[in-house]
PDB file of N, CA and C in Angstrom:
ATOM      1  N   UNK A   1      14.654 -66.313  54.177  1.00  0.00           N
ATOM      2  CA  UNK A   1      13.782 -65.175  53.884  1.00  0.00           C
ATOM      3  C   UNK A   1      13.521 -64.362  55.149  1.00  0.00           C
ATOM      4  N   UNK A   2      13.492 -65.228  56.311  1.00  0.00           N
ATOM      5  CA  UNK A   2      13.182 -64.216  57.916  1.00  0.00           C
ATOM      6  C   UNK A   2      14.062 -63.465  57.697  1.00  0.00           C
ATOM      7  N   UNK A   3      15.491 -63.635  57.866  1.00  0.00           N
ATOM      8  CA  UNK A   3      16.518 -62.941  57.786  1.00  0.00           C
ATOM      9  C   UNK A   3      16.472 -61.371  57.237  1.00  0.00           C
ATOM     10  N   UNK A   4      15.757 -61.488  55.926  1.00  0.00           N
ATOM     11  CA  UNK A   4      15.925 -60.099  54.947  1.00  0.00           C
ATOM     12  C   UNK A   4      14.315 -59.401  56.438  1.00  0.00           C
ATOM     13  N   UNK A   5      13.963 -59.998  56.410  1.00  0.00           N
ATOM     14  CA  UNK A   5      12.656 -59.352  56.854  1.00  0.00           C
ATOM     15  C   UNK A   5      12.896 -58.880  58.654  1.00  0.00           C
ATOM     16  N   UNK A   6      13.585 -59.453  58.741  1.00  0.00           N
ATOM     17  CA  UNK A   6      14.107 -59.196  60.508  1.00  0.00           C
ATOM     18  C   UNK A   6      15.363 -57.898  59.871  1.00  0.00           C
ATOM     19  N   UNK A   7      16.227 -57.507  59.320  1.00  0.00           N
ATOM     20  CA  UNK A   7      16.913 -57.154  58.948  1.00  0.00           C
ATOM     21  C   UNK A   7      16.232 -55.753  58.561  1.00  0.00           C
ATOM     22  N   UNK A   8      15.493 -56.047  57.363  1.00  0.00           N
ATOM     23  CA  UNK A   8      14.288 -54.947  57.072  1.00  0.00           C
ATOM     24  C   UNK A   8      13.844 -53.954  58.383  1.00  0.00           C
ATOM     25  N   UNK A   9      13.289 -54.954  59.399  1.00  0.00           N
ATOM     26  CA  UNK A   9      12.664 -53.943  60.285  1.00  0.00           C
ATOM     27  C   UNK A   9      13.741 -53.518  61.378  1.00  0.00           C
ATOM     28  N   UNK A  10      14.997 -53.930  61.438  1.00  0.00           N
ATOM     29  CA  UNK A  10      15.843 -53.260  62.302  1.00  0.00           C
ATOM     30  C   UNK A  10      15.733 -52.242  61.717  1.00  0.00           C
ATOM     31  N   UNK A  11      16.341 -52.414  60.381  1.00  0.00           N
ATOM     32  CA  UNK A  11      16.586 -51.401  59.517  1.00  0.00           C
ATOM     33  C   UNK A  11      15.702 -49.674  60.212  1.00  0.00           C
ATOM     34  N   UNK A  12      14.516 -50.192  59.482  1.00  0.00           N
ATOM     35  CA  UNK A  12      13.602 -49.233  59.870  1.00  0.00           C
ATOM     36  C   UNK A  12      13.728 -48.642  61.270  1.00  0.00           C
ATOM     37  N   UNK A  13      13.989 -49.751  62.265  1.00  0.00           N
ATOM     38  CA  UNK A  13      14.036 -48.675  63.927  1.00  0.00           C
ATOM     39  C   UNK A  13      15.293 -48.308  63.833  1.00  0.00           C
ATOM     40  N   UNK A  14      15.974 -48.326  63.505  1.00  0.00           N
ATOM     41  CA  UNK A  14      17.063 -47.837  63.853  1.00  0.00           C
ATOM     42  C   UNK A  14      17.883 -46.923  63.026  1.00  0.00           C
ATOM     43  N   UNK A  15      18.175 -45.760  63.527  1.00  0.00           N
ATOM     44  CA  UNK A  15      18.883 -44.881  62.661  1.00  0.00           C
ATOM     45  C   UNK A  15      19.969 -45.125  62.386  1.00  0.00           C
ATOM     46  N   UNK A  16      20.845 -45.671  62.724  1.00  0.00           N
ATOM     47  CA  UNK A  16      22.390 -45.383  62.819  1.00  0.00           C
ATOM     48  C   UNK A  16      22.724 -46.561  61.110  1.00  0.00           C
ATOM     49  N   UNK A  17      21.293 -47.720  61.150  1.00  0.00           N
ATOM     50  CA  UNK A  17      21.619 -48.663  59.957  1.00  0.00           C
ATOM     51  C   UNK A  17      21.435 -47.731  59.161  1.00  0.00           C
ATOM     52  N   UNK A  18      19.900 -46.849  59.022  1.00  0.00           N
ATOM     53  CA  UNK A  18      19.170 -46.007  57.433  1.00  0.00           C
ATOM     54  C   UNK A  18      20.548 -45.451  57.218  1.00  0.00           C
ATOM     55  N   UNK A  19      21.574 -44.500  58.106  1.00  0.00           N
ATOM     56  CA  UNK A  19      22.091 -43.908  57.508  1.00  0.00           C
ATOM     57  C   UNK A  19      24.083 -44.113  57.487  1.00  0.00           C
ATOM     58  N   UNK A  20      23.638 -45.452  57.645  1.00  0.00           N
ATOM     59  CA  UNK A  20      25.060 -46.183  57.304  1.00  0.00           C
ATOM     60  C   UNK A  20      25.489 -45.955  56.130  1.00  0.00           C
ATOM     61  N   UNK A  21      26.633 -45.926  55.928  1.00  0.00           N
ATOM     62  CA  UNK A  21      27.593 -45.951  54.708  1.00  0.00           C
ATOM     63  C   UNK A  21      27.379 -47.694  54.169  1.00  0.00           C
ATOM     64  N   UNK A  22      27.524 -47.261  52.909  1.00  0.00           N
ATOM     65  CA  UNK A  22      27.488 -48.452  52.181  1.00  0.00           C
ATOM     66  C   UNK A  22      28.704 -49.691  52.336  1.00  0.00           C
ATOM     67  N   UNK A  23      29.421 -49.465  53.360  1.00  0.00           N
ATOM     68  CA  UNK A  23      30.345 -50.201  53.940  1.00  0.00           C
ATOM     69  C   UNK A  23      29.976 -51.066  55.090  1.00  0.00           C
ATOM     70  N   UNK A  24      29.292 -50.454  56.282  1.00  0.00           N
ATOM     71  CA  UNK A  24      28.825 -50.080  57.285  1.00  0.00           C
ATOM     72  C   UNK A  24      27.291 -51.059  57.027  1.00  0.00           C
ATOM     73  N   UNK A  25      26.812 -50.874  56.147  1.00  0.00           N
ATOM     74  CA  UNK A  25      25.320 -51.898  55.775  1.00  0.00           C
ATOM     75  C   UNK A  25      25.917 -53.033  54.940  1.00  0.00           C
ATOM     76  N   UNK A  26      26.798 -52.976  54.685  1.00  0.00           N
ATOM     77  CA  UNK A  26      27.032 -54.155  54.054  1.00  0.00           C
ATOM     78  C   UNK A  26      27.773 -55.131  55.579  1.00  0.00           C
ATOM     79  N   UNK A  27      28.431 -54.543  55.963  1.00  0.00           N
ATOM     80  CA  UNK A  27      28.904 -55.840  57.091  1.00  0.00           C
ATOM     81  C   UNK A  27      27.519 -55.554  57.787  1.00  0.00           C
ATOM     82  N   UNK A  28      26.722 -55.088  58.560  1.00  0.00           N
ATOM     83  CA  UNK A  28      25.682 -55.683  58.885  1.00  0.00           C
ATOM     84  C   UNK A  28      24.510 -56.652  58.219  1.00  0.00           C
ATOM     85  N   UNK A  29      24.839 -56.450  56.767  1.00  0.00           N
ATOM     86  CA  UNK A  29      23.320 -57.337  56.227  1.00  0.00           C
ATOM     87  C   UNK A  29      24.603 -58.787  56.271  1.00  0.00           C
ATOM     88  N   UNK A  30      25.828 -58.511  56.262  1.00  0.00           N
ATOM     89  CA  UNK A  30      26.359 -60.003  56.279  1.00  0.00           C
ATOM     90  C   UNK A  30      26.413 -60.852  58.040  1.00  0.00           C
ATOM     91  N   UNK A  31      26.623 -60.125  58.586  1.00  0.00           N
ATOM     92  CA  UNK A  31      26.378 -60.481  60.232  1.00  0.00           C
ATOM     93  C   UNK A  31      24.649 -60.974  60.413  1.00  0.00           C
ATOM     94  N   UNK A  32      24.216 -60.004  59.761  1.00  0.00           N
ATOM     95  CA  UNK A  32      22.567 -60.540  59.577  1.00  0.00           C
ATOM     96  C   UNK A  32      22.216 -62.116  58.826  1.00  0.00           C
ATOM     97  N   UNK A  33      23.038 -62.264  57.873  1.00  0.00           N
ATOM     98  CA  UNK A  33      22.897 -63.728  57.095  1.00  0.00           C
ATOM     99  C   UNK A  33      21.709 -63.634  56.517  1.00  0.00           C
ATOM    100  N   UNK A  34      21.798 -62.355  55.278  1.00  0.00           N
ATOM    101  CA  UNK A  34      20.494 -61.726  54.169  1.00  0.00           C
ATOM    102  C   UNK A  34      21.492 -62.123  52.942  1.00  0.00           C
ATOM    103  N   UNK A  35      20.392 -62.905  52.282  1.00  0.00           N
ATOM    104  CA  UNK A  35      20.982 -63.862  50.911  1.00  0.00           C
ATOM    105  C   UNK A  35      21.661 -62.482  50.375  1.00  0.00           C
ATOM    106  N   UNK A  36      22.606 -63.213  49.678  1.00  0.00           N
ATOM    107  CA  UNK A  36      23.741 -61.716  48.567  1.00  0.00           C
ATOM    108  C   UNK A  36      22.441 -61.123  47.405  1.00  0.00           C
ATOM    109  N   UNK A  37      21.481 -62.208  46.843  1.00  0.00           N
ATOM    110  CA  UNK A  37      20.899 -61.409  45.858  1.00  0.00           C
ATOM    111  C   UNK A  37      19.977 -59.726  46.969  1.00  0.00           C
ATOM    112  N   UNK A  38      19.315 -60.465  47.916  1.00  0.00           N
ATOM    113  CA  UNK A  38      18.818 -59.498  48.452  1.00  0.00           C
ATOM    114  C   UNK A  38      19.522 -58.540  49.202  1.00  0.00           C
ATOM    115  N   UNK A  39      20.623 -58.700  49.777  1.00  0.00           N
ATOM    116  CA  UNK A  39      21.680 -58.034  50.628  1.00  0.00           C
ATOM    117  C   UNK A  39      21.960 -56.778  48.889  1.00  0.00           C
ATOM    118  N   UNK A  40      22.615 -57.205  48.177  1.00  0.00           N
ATOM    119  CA  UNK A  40      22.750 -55.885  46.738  1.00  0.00           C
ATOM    120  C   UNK A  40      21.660 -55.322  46.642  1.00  0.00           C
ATOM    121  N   UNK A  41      20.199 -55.945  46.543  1.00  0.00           N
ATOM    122  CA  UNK A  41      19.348 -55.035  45.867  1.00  0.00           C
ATOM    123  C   UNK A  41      19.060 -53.771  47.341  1.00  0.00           C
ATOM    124  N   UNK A  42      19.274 -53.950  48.391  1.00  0.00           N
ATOM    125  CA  UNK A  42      19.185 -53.211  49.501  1.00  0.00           C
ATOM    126  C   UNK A  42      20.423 -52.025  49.691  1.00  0.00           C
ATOM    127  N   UNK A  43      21.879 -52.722  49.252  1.00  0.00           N
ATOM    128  CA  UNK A  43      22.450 -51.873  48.990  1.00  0.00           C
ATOM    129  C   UNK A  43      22.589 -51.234  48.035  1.00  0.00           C
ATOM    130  N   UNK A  44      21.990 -51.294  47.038  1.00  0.00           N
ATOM    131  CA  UNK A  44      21.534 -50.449  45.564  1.00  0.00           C
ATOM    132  C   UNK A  44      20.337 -49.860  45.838  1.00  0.00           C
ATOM    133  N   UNK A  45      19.233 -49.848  46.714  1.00  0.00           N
ATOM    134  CA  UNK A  45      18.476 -49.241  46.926  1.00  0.00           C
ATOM    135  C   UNK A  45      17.199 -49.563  46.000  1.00  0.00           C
ATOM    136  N   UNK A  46      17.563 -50.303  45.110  1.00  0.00           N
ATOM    137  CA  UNK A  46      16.718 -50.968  44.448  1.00  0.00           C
ATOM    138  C   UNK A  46      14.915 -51.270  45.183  1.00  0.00           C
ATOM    139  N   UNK A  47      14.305 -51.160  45.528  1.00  0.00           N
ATOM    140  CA  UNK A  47      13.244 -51.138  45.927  1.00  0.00           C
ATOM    141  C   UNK A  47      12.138 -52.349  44.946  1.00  0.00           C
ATOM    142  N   UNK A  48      12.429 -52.218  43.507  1.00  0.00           N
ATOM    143  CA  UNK A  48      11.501 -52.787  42.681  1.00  0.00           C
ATOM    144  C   UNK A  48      12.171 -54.502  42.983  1.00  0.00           C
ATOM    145  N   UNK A  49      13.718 -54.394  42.833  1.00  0.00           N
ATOM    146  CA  UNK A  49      14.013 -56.000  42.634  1.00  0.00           C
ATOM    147  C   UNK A  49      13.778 -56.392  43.877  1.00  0.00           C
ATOM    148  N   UNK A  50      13.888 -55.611  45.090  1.00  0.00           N
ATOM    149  CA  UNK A  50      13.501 -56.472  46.402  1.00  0.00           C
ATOM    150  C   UNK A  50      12.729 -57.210  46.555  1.00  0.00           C
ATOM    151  N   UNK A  51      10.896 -56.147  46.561  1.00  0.00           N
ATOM    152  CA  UNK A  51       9.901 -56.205  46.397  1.00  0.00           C
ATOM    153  C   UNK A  51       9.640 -57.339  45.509  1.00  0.00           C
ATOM    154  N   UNK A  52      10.043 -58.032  44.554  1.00  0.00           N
ATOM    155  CA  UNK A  52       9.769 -58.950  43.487  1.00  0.00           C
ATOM    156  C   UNK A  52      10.629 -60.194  43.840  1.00  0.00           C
ATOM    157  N   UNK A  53      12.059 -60.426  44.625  1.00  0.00           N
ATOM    158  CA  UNK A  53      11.989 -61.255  45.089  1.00  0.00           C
ATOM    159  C   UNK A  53      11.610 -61.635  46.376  1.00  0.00           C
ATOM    160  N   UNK A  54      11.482 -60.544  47.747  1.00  0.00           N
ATOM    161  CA  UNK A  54      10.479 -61.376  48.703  1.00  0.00           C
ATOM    162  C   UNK A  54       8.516 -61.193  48.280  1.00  0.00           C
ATOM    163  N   UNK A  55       8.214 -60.355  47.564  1.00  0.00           N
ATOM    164  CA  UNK A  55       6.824 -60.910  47.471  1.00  0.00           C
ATOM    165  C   UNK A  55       6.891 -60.642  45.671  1.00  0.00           C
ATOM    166  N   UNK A  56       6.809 -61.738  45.259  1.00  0.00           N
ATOM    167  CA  UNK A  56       6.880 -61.822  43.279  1.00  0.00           C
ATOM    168  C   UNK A  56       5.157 -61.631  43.043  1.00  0.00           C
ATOM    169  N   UNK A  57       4.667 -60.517  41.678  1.00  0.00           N
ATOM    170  CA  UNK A  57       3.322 -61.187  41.965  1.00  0.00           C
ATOM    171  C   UNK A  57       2.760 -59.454  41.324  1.00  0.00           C
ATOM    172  N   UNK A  58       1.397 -59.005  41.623  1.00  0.00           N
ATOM    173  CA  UNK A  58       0.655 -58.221  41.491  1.00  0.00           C
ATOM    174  C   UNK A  58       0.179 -58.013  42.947  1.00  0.00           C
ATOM    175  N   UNK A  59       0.496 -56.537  43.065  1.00  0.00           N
ATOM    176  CA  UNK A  59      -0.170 -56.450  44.300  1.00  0.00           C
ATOM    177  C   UNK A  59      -1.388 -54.907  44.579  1.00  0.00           C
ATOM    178  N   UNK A  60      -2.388 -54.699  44.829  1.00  0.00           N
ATOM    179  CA  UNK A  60      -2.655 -53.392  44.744  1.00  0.00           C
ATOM    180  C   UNK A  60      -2.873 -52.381  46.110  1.00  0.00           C
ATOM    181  N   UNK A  61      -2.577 -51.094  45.857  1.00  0.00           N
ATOM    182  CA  UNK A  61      -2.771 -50.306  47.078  1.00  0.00           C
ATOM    183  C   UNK A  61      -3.787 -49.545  46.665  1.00  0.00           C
ATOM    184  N   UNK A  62      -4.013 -48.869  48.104  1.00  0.00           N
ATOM    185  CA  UNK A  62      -5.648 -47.897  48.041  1.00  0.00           C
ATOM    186  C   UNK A  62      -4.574 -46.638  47.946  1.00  0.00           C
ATOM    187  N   UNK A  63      -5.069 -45.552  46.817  1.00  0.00           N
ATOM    188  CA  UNK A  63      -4.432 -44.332  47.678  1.00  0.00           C
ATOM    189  C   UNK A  63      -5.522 -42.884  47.984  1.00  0.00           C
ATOM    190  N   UNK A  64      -5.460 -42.653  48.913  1.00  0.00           N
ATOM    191  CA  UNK A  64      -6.808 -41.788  49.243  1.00  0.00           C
ATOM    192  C   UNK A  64      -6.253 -40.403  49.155  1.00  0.00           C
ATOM    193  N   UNK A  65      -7.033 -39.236  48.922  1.00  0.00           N
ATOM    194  CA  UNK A  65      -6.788 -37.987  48.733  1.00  0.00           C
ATOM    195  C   UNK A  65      -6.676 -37.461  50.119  1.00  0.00           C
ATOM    196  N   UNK A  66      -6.076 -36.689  50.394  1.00  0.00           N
ATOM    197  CA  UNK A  66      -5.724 -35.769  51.921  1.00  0.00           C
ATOM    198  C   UNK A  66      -6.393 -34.583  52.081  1.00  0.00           C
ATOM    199  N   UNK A  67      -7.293 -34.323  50.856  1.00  0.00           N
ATOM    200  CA  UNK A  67      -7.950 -33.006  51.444  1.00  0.00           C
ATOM    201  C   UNK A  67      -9.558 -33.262  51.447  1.00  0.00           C
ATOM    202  N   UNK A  68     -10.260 -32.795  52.233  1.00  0.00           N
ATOM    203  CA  UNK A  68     -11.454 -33.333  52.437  1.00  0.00           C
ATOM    204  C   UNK A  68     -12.584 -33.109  51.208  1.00  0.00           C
ATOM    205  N   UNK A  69     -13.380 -33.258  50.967  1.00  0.00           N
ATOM    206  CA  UNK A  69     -14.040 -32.561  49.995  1.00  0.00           C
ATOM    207  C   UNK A  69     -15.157 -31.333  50.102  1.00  0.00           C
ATOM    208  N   UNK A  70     -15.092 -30.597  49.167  1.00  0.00           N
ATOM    209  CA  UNK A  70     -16.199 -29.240  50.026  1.00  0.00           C
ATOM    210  C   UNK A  70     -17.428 -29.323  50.531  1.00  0.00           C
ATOM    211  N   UNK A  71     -17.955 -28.718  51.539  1.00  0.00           N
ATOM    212  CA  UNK A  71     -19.301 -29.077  52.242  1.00  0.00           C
ATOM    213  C   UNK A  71     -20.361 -28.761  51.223  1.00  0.00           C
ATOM    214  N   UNK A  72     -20.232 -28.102  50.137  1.00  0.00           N
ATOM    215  CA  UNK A  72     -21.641 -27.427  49.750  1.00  0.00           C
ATOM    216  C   UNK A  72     -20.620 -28.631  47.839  1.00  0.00           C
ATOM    217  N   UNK A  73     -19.999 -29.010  47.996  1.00  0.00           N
ATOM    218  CA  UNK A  73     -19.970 -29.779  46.602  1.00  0.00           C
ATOM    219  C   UNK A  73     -20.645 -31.306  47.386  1.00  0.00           C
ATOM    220  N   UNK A  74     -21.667 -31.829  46.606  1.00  0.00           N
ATOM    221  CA  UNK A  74     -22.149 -33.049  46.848  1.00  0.00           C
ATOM    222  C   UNK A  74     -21.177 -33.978  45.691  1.00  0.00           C
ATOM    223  N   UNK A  75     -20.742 -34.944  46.300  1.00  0.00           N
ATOM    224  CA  UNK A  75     -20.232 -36.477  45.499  1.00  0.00           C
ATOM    225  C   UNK A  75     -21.360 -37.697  44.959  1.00  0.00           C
ATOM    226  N   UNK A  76     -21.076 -37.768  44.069  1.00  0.00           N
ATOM    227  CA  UNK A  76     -21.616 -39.049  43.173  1.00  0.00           C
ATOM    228  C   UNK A  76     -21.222 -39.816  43.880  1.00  0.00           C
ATOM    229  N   UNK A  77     -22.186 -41.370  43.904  1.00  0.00           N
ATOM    230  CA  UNK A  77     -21.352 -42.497  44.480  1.00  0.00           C
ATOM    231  C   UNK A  77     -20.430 -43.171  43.761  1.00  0.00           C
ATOM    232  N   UNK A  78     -20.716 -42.996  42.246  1.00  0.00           N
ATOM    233  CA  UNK A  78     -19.564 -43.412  41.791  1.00  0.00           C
ATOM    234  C   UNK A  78     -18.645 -42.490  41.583  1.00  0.00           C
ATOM    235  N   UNK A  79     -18.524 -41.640  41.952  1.00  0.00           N
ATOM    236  CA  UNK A  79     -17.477 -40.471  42.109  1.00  0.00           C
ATOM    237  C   UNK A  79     -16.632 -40.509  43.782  1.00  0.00           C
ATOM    238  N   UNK A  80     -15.808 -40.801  43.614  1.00  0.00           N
ATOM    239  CA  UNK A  80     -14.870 -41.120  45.094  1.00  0.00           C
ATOM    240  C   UNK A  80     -14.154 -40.484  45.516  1.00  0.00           C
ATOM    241  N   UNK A  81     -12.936 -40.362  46.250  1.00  0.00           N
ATOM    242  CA  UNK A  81     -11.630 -39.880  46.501  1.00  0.00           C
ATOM    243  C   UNK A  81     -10.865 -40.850  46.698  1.00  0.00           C
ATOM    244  N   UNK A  82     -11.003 -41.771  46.556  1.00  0.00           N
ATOM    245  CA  UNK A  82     -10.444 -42.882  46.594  1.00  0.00           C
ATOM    246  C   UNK A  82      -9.857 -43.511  45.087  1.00  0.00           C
ATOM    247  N   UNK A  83      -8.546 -43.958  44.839  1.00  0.00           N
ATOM    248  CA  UNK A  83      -8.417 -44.552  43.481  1.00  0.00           C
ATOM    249  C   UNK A  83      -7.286 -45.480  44.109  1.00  0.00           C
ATOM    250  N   UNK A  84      -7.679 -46.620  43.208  1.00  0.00           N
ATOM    251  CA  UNK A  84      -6.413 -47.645  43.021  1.00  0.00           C
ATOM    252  C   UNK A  84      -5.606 -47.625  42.148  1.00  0.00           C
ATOM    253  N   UNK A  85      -4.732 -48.383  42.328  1.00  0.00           N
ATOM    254  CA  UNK A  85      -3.512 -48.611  41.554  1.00  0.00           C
ATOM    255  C   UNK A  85      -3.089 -49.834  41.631  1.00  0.00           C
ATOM    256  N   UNK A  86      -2.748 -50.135  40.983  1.00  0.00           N
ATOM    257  CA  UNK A  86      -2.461 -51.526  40.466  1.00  0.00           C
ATOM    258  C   UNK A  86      -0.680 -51.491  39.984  1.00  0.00           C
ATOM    259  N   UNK A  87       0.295 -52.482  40.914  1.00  0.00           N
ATOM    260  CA  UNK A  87       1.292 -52.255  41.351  1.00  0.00           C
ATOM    261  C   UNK A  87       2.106 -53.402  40.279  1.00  0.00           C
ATOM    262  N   UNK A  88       3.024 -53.597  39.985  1.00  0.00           N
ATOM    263  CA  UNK A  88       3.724 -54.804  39.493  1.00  0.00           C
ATOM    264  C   UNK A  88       4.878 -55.042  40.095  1.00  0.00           C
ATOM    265  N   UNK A  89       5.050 -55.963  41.137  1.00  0.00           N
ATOM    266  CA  UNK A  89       6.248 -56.458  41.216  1.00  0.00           C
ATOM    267  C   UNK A  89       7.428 -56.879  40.786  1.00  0.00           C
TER     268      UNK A  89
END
């Protein structure tokens, strides 16, 4: 499992992997030694099957609004800018 996750964050620093050819990421996730189920769902781009086999489960994020709210509109406390979401792996 390190493997996909060390792999993952090269991924991320480094440009030359994001925008490898699907030839090109595939001999690196195999030089890397990233299991074949997870090595495909990375080269399919798959995002949902990844996500579900390194973390399986329910997970939730915060997502907050980007614009501030107006000075002369007052907020309820139960009125937020803030909403969750509730994610499925």
């Amino acid at each position: 499992m390190s493997n996909v996750i060390d792999f993952l964050e090269r991924m991320g620093a480094s440009v030359g992997l994001r925008t490898a050819g699907t030839e090109g990421l595939a001999r690196e996730l195999t030089a890397a030694a990233v299991d074949e189920g997870l090595a495909q769902a990375i080269l399919a781009g798959d995002a949902s099957v990844l996500r579900e086999q390194i973390a399986p489960g329910v997970f939730y994020a915060i997502q907050m609004e980007d614009t501030p709210p107006e000075e002369n509109e007052e907020q309820d406390d139960e009125e937020t800018s803030v909403h969750m979401r509730r994610h499925r792996a």
